[in-house]
PDB file of N, CA and C in Angstrom:
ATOM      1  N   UNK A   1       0.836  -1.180   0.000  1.00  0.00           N
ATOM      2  CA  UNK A   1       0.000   0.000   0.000  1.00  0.00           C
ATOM      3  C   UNK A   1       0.885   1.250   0.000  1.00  0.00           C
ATOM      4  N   UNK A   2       0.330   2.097  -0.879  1.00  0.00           N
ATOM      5  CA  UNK A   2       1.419   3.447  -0.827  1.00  0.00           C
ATOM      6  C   UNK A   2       1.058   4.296   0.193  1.00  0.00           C
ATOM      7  N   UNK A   3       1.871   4.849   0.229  1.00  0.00           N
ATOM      8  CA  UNK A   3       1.414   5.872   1.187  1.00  0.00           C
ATOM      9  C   UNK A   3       0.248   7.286   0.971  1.00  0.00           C
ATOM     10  N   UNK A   4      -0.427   7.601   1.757  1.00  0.00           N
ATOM     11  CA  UNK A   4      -1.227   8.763   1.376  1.00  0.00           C
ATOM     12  C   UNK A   4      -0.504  10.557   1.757  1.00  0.00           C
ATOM     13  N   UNK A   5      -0.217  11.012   0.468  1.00  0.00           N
ATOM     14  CA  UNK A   5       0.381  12.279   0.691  1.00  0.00           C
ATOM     15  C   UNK A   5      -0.369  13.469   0.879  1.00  0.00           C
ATOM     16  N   UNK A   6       0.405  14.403   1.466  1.00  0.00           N
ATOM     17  CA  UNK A   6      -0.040  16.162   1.699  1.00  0.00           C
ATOM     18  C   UNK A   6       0.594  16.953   1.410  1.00  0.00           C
ATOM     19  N   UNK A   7       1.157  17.371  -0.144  1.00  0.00           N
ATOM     20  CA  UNK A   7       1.975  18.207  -0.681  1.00  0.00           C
ATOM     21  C   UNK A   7       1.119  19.512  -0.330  1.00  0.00           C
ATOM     22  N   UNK A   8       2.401  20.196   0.246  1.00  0.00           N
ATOM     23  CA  UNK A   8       2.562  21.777   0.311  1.00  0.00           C
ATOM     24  C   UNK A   8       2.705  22.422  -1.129  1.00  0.00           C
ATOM     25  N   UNK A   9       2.486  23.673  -0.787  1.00  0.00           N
ATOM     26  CA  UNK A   9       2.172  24.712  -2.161  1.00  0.00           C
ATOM     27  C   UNK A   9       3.438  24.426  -2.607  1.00  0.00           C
ATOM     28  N   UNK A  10       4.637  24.370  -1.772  1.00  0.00           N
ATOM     29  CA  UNK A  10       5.946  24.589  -2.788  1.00  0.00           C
ATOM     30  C   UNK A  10       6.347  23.243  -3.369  1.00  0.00           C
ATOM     31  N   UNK A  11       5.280  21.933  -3.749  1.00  0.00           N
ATOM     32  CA  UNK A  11       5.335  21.039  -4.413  1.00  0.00           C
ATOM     33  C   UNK A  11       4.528  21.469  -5.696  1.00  0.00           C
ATOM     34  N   UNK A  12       5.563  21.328  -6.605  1.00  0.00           N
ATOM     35  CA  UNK A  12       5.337  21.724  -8.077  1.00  0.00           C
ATOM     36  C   UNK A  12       3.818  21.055  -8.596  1.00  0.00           C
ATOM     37  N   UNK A  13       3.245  21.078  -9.510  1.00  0.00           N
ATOM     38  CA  UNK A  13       1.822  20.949  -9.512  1.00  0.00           C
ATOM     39  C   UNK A  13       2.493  19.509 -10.793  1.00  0.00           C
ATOM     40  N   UNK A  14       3.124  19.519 -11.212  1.00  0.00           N
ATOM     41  CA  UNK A  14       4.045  18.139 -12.045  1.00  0.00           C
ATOM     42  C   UNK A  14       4.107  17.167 -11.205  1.00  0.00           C
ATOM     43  N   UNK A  15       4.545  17.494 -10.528  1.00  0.00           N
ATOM     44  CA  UNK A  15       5.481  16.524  -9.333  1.00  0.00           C
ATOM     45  C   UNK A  15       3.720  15.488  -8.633  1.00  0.00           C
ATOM     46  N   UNK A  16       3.012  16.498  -8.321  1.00  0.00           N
ATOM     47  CA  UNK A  16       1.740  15.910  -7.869  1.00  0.00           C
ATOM     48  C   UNK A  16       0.777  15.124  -9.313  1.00  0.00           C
ATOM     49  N   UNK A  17       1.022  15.907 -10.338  1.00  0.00           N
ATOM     50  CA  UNK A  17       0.503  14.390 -10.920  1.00  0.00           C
ATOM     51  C   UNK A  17       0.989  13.614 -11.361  1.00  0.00           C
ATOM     52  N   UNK A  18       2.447  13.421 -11.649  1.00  0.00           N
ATOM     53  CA  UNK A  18       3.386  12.519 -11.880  1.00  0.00           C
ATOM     54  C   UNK A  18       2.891  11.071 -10.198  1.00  0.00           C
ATOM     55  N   UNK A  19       2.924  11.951  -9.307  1.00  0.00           N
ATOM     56  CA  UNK A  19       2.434  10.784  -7.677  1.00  0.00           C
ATOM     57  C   UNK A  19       1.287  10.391  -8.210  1.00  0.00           C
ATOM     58  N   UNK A  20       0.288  11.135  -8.952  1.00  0.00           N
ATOM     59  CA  UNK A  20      -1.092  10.595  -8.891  1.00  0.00           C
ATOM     60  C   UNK A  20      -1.117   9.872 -10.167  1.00  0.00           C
ATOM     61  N   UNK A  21      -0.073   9.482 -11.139  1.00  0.00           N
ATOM     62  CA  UNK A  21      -0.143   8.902 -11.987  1.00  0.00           C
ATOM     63  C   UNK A  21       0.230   7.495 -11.914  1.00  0.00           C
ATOM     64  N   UNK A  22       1.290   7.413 -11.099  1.00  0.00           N
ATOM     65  CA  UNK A  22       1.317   5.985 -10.659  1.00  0.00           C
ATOM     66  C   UNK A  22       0.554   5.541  -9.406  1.00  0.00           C
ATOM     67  N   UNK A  23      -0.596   6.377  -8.897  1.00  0.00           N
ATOM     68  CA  UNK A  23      -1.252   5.590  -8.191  1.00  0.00           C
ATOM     69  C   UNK A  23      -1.602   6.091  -6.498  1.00  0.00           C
ATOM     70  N   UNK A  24      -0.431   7.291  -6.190  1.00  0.00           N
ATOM     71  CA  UNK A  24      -0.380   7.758  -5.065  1.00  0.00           C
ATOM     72  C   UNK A  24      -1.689   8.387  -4.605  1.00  0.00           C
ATOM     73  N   UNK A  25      -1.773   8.605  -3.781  1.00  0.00           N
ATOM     74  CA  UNK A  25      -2.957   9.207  -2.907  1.00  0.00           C
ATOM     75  C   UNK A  25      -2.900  10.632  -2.809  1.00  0.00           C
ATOM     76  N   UNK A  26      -2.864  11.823  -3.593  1.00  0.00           N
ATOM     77  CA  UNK A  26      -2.088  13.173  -3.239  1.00  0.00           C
ATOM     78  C   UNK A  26      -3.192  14.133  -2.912  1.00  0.00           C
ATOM     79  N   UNK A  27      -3.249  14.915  -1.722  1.00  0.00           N
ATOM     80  CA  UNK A  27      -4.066  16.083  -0.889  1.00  0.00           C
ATOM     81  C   UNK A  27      -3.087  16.943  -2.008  1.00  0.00           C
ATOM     82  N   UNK A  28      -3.379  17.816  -3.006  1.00  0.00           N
ATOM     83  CA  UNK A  28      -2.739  19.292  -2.860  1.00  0.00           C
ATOM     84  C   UNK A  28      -3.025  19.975  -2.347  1.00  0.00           C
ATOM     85  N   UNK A  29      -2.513  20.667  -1.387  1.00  0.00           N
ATOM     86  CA  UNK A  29      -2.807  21.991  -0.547  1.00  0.00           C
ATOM     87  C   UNK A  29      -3.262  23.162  -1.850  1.00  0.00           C
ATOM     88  N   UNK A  30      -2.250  23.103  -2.833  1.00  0.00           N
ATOM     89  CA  UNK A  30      -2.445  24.269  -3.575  1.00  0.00           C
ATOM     90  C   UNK A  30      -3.798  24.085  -4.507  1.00  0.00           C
ATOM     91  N   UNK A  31      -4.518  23.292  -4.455  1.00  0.00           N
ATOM     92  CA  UNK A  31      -5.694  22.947  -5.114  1.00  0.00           C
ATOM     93  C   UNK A  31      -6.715  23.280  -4.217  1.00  0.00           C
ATOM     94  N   UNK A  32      -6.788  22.865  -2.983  1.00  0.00           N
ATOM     95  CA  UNK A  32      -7.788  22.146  -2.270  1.00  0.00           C
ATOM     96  C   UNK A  32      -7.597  23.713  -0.875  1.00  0.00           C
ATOM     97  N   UNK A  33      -6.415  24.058  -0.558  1.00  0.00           N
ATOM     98  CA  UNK A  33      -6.651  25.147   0.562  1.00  0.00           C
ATOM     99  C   UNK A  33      -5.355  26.031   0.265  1.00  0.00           C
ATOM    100  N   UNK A  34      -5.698  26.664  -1.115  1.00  0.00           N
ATOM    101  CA  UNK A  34      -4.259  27.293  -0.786  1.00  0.00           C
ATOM    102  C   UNK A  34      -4.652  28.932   0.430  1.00  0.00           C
ATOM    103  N   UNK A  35      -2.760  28.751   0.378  1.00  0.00           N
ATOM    104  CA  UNK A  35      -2.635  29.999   1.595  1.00  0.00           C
ATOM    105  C   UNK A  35      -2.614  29.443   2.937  1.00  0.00           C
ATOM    106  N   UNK A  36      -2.623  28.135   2.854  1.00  0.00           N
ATOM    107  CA  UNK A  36      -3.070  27.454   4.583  1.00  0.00           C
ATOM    108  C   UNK A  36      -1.227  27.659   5.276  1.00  0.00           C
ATOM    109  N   UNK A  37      -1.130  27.952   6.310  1.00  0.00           N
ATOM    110  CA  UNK A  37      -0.053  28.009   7.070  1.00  0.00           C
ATOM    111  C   UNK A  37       0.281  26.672   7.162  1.00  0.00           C
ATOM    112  N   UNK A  38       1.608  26.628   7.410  1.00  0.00           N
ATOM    113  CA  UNK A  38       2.379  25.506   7.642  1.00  0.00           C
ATOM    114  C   UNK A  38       2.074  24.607   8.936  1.00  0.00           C
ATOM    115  N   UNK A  39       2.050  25.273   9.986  1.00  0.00           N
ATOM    116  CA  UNK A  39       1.163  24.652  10.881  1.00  0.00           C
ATOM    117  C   UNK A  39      -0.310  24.056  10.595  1.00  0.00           C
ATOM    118  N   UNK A  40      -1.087  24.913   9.575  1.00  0.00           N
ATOM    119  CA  UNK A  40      -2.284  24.216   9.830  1.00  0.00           C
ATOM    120  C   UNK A  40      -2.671  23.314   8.921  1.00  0.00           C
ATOM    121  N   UNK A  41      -1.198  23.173   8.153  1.00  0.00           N
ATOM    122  CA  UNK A  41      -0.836  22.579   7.119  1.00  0.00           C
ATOM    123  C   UNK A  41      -0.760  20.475   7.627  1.00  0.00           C
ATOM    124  N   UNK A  42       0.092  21.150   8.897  1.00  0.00           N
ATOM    125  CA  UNK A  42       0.533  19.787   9.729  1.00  0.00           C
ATOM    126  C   UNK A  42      -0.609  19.299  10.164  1.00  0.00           C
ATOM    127  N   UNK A  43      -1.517  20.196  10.784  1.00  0.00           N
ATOM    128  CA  UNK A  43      -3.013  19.602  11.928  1.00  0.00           C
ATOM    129  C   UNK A  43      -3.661  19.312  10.592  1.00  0.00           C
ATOM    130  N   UNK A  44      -3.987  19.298   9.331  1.00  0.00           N
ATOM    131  CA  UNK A  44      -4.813  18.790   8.343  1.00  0.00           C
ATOM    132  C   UNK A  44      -4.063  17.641   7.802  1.00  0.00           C
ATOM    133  N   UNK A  45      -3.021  16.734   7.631  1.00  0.00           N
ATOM    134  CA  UNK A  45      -2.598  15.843   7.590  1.00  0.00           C
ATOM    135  C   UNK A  45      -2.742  14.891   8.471  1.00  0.00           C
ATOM    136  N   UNK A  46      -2.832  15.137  10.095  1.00  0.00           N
ATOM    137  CA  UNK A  46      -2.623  14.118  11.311  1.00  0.00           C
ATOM    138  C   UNK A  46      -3.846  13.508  10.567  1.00  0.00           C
ATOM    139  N   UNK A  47      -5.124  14.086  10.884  1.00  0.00           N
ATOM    140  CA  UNK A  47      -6.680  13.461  10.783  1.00  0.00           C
ATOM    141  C   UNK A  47      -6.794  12.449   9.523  1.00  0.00           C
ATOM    142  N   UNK A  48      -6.160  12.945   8.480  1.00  0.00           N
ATOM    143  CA  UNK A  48      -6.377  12.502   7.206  1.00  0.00           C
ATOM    144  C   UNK A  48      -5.433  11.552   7.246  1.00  0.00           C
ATOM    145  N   UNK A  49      -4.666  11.392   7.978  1.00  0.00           N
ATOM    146  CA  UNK A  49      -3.320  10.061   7.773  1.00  0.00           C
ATOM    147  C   UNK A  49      -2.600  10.472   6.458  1.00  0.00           C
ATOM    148  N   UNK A  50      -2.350  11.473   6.312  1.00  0.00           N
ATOM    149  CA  UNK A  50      -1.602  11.745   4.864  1.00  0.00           C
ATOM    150  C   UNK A  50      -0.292  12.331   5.415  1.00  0.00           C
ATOM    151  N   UNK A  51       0.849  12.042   4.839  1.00  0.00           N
ATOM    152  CA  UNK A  51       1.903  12.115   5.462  1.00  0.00           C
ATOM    153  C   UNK A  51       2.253  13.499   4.617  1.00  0.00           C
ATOM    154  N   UNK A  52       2.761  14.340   5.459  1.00  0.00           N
ATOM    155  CA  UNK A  52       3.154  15.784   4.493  1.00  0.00           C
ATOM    156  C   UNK A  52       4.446  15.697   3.910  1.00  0.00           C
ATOM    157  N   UNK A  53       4.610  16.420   2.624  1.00  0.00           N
ATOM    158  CA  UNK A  53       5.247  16.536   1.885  1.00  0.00           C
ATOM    159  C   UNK A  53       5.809  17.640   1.677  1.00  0.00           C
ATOM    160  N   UNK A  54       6.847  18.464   1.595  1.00  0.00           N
ATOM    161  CA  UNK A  54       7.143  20.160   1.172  1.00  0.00           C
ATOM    162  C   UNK A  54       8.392  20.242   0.306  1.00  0.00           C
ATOM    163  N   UNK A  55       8.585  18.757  -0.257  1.00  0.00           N
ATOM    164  CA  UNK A  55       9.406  19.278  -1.411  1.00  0.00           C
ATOM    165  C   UNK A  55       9.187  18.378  -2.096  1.00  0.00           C
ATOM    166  N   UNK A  56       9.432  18.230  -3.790  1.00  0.00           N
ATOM    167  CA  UNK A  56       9.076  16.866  -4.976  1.00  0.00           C
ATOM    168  C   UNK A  56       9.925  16.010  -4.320  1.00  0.00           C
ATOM    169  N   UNK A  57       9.306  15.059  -4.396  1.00  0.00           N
ATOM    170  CA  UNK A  57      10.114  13.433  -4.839  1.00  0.00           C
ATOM    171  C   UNK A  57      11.593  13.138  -5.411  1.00  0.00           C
TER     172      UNK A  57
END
C-alpha cells in the first residue's frame, strides 16, 4: 500500500501528478486550501493520515 500524501504549495503541480499517476494518494494543498499556514498545514494531515510533503520526490 502506498502511502497517502499532503503536498505543500511549494510542491510543483508536475510533481503531484506525476504521484497521482502511478497511483499515489495526493491532498494538494495548492488545489484544495491554498494559503493554509504551515502549521495548519501539519493539523490537516494528522486526521487525514496523509503524510506531508514540502518538497518533490
Amino acid at each position: 500500500m502506498k502511502p497517502r500524501l499532503l503536498a505543500n504549495e511549494n510542491v510543483p503541480a508536475p510533481s503531484v501528478t506525476l504521484l497521482r499517476n502511478v497511483q499515489f494518494n495526493v491532498l494538494a494543498i495548492a488545489e484544495s486550501h491554498p494559503g493554509l499556514s504551515d502549521r495548519s498545514v501539519l493539523d490537516l494531515a494528522t486526521p487525514l493520515k496523509h503524510l506531508p510533503r514540502t518538497r518533490p520526490l
